[in-house]
C-alpha atoms as a PDB file:
ATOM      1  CA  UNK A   1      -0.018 -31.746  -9.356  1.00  0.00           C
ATOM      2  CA  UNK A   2      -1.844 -31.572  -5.739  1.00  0.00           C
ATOM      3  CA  UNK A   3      -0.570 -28.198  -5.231  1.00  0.00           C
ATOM      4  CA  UNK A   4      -2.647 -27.161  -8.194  1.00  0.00           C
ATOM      5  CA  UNK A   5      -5.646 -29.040  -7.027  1.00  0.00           C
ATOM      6  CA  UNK A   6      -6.117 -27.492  -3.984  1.00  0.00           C
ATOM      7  CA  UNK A   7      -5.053 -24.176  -5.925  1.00  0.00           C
ATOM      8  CA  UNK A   8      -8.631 -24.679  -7.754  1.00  0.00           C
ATOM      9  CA  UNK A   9     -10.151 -25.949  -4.866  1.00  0.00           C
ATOM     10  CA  UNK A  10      -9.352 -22.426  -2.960  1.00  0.00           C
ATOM     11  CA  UNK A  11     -10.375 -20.154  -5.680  1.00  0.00           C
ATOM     12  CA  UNK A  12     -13.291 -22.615  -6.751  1.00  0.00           C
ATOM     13  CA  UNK A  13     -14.465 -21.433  -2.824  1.00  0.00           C
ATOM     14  CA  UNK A  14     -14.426 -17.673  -3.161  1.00  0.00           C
ATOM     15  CA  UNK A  15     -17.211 -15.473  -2.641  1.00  0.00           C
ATOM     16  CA  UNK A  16     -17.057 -13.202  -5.635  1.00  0.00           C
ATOM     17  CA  UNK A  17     -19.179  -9.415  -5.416  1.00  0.00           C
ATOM     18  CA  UNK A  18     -21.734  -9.783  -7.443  1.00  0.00           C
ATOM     19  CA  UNK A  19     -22.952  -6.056  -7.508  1.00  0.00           C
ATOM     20  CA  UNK A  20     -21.247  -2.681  -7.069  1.00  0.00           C
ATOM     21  CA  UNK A  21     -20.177  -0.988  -4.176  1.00  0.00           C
ATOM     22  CA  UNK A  22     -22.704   1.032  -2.662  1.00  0.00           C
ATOM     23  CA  UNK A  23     -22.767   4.606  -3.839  1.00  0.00           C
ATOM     24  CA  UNK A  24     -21.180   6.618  -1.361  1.00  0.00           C
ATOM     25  CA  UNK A  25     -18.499   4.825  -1.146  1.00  0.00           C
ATOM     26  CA  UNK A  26     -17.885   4.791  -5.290  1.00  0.00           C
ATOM     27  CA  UNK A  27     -14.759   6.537  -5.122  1.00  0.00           C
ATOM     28  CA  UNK A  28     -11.444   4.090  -5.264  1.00  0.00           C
ATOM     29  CA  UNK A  29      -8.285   5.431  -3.290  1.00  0.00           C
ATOM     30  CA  UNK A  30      -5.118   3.707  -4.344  1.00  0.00           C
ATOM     31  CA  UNK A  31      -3.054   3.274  -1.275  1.00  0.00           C
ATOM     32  CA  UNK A  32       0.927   1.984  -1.374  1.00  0.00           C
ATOM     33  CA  UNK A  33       1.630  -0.374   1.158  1.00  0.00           C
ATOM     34  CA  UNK A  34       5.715  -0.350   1.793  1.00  0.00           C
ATOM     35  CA  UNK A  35       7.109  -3.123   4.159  1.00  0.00           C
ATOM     36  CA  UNK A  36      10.255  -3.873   4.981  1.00  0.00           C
ATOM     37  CA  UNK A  37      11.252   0.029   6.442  1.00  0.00           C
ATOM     38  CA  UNK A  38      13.851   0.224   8.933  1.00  0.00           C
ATOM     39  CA  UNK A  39      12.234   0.070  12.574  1.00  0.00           C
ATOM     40  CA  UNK A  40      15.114   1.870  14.342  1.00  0.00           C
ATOM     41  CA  UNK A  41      13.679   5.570  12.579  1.00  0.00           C
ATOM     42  CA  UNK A  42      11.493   8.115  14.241  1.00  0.00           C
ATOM     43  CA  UNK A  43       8.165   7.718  13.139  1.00  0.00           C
ATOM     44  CA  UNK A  44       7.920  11.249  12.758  1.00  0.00           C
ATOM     45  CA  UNK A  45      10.891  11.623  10.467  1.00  0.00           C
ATOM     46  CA  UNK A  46       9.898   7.964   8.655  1.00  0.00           C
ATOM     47  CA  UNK A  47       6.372   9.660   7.625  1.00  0.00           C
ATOM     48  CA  UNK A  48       8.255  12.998   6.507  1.00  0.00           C
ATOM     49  CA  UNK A  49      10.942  11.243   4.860  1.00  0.00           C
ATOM     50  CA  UNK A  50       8.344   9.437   3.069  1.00  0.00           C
ATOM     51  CA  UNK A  51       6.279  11.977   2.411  1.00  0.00           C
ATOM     52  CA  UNK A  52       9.327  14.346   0.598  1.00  0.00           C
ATOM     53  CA  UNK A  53      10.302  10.804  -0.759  1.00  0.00           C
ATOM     54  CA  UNK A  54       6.818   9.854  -2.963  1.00  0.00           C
ATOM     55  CA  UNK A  55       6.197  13.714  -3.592  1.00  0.00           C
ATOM     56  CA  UNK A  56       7.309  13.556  -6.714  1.00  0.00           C
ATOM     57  CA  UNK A  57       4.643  11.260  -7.902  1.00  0.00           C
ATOM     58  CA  UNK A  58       1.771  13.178  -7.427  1.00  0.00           C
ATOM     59  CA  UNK A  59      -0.822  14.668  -4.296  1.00  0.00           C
ATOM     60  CA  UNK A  60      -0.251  12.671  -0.846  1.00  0.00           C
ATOM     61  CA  UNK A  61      -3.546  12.511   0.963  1.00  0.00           C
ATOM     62  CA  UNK A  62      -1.743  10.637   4.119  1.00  0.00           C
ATOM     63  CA  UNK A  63       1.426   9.004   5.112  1.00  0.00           C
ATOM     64  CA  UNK A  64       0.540   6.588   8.100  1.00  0.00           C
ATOM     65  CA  UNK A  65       3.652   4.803   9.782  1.00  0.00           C
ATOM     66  CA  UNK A  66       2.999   3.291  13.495  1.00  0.00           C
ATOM     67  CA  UNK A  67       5.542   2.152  15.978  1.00  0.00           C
ATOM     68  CA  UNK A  68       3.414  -0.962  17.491  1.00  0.00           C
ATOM     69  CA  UNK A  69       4.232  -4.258  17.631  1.00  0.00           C
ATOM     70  CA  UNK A  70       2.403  -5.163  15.023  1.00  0.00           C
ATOM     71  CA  UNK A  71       2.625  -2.298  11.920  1.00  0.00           C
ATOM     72  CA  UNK A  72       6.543  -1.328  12.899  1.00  0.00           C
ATOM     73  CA  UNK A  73       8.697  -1.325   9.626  1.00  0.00           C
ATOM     74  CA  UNK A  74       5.303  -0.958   7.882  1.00  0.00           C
ATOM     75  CA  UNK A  75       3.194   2.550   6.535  1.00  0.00           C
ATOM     76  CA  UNK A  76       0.728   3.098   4.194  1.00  0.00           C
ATOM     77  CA  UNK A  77       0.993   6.152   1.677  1.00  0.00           C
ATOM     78  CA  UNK A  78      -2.379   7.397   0.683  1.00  0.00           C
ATOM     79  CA  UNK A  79      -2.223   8.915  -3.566  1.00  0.00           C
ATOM     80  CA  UNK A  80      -4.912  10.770  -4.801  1.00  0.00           C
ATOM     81  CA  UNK A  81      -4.974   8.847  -7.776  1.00  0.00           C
ATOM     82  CA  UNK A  82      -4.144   5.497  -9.380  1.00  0.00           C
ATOM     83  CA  UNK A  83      -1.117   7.318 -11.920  1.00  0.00           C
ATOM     84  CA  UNK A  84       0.416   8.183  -9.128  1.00  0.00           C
ATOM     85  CA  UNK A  85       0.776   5.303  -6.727  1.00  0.00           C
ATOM     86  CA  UNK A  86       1.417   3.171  -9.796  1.00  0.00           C
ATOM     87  CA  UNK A  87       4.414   5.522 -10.741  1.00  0.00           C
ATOM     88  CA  UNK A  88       5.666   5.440  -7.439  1.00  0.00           C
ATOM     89  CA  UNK A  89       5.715   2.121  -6.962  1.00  0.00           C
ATOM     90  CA  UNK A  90       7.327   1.178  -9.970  1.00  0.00           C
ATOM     91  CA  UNK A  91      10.200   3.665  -9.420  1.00  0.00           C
ATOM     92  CA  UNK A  92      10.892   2.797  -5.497  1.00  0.00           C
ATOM     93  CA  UNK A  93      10.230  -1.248  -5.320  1.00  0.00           C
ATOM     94  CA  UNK A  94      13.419  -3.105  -4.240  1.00  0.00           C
ATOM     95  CA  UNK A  95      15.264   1.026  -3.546  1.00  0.00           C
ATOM     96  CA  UNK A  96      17.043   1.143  -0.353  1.00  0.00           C
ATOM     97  CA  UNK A  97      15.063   3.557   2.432  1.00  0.00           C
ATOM     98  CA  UNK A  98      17.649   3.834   5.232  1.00  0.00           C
ATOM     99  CA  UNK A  99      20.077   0.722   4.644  1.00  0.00           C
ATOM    100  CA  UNK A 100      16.791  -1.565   3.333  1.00  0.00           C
ATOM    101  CA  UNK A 101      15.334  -2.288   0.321  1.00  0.00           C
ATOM    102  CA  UNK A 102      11.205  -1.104   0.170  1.00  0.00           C
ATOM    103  CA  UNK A 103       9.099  -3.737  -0.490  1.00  0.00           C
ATOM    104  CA  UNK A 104       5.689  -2.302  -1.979  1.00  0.00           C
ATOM    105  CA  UNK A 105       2.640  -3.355  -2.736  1.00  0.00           C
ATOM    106  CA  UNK A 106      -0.660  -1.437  -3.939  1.00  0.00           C
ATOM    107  CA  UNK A 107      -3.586  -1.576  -1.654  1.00  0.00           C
ATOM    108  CA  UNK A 108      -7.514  -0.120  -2.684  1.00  0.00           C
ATOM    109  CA  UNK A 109     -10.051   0.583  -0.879  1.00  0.00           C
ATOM    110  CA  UNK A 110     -13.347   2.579  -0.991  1.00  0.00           C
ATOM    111  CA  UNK A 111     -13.894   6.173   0.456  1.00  0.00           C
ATOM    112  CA  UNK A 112     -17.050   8.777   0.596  1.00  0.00           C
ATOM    113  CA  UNK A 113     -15.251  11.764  -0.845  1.00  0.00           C
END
């Protein structure tokens, strides 16, 4: 029962938006996150294997993979729309990508077009 106290007490604390984004920036992006990628890959070959792999789904905008200590095993595969990235990641969560299953989550965030 304390776990769920201080469950309400967290969300109780959050700062909801109370208006809309401004309006240049009124266009979402959906954006897959994927985690869990092998770190031993070329990130050149990890952003074209990913690329050729989520092509299928719809327009890629960007495929961004980095090898620092922080983002490796990680990228970021920009859709240009929500069916897309939604179809994608319900056909590749928990898939093996080189020996490991893909972990992936959906990310959003606002762009000027």
């Amino acid at each position: 029962m304390a776990g769920i106290k201080w469950l309400r007490r967290a969300f109780s604390t959050l700062a909801l938006p109370t208006s809309s984004p401004p309006s240049d920036m009124s266009t979402p992006s959906p954006t897959l996150y994927i985690k869990n990628l092998n770190d031993r890959t070329n990130k050149d070959e990890l952003r074209a294997q990913l690329y050729a792999l989520f092509l299928p789904y719809g327009q890629i905008l960007d495929v961004v993979a980095l090898k620092t200590a922080k983002m490796r095993g990680q990228a970021f595969v920009v859709f240009a729309d929500l069916v897309a990235a939604t179809a994608a990641l319900r056909a590749w969560q928990g898939e093996s990508f080189y020996d490991k299953p893909m972990v992936c989550f959906l990310f959003f965030f606002f762009f000027s077009p």
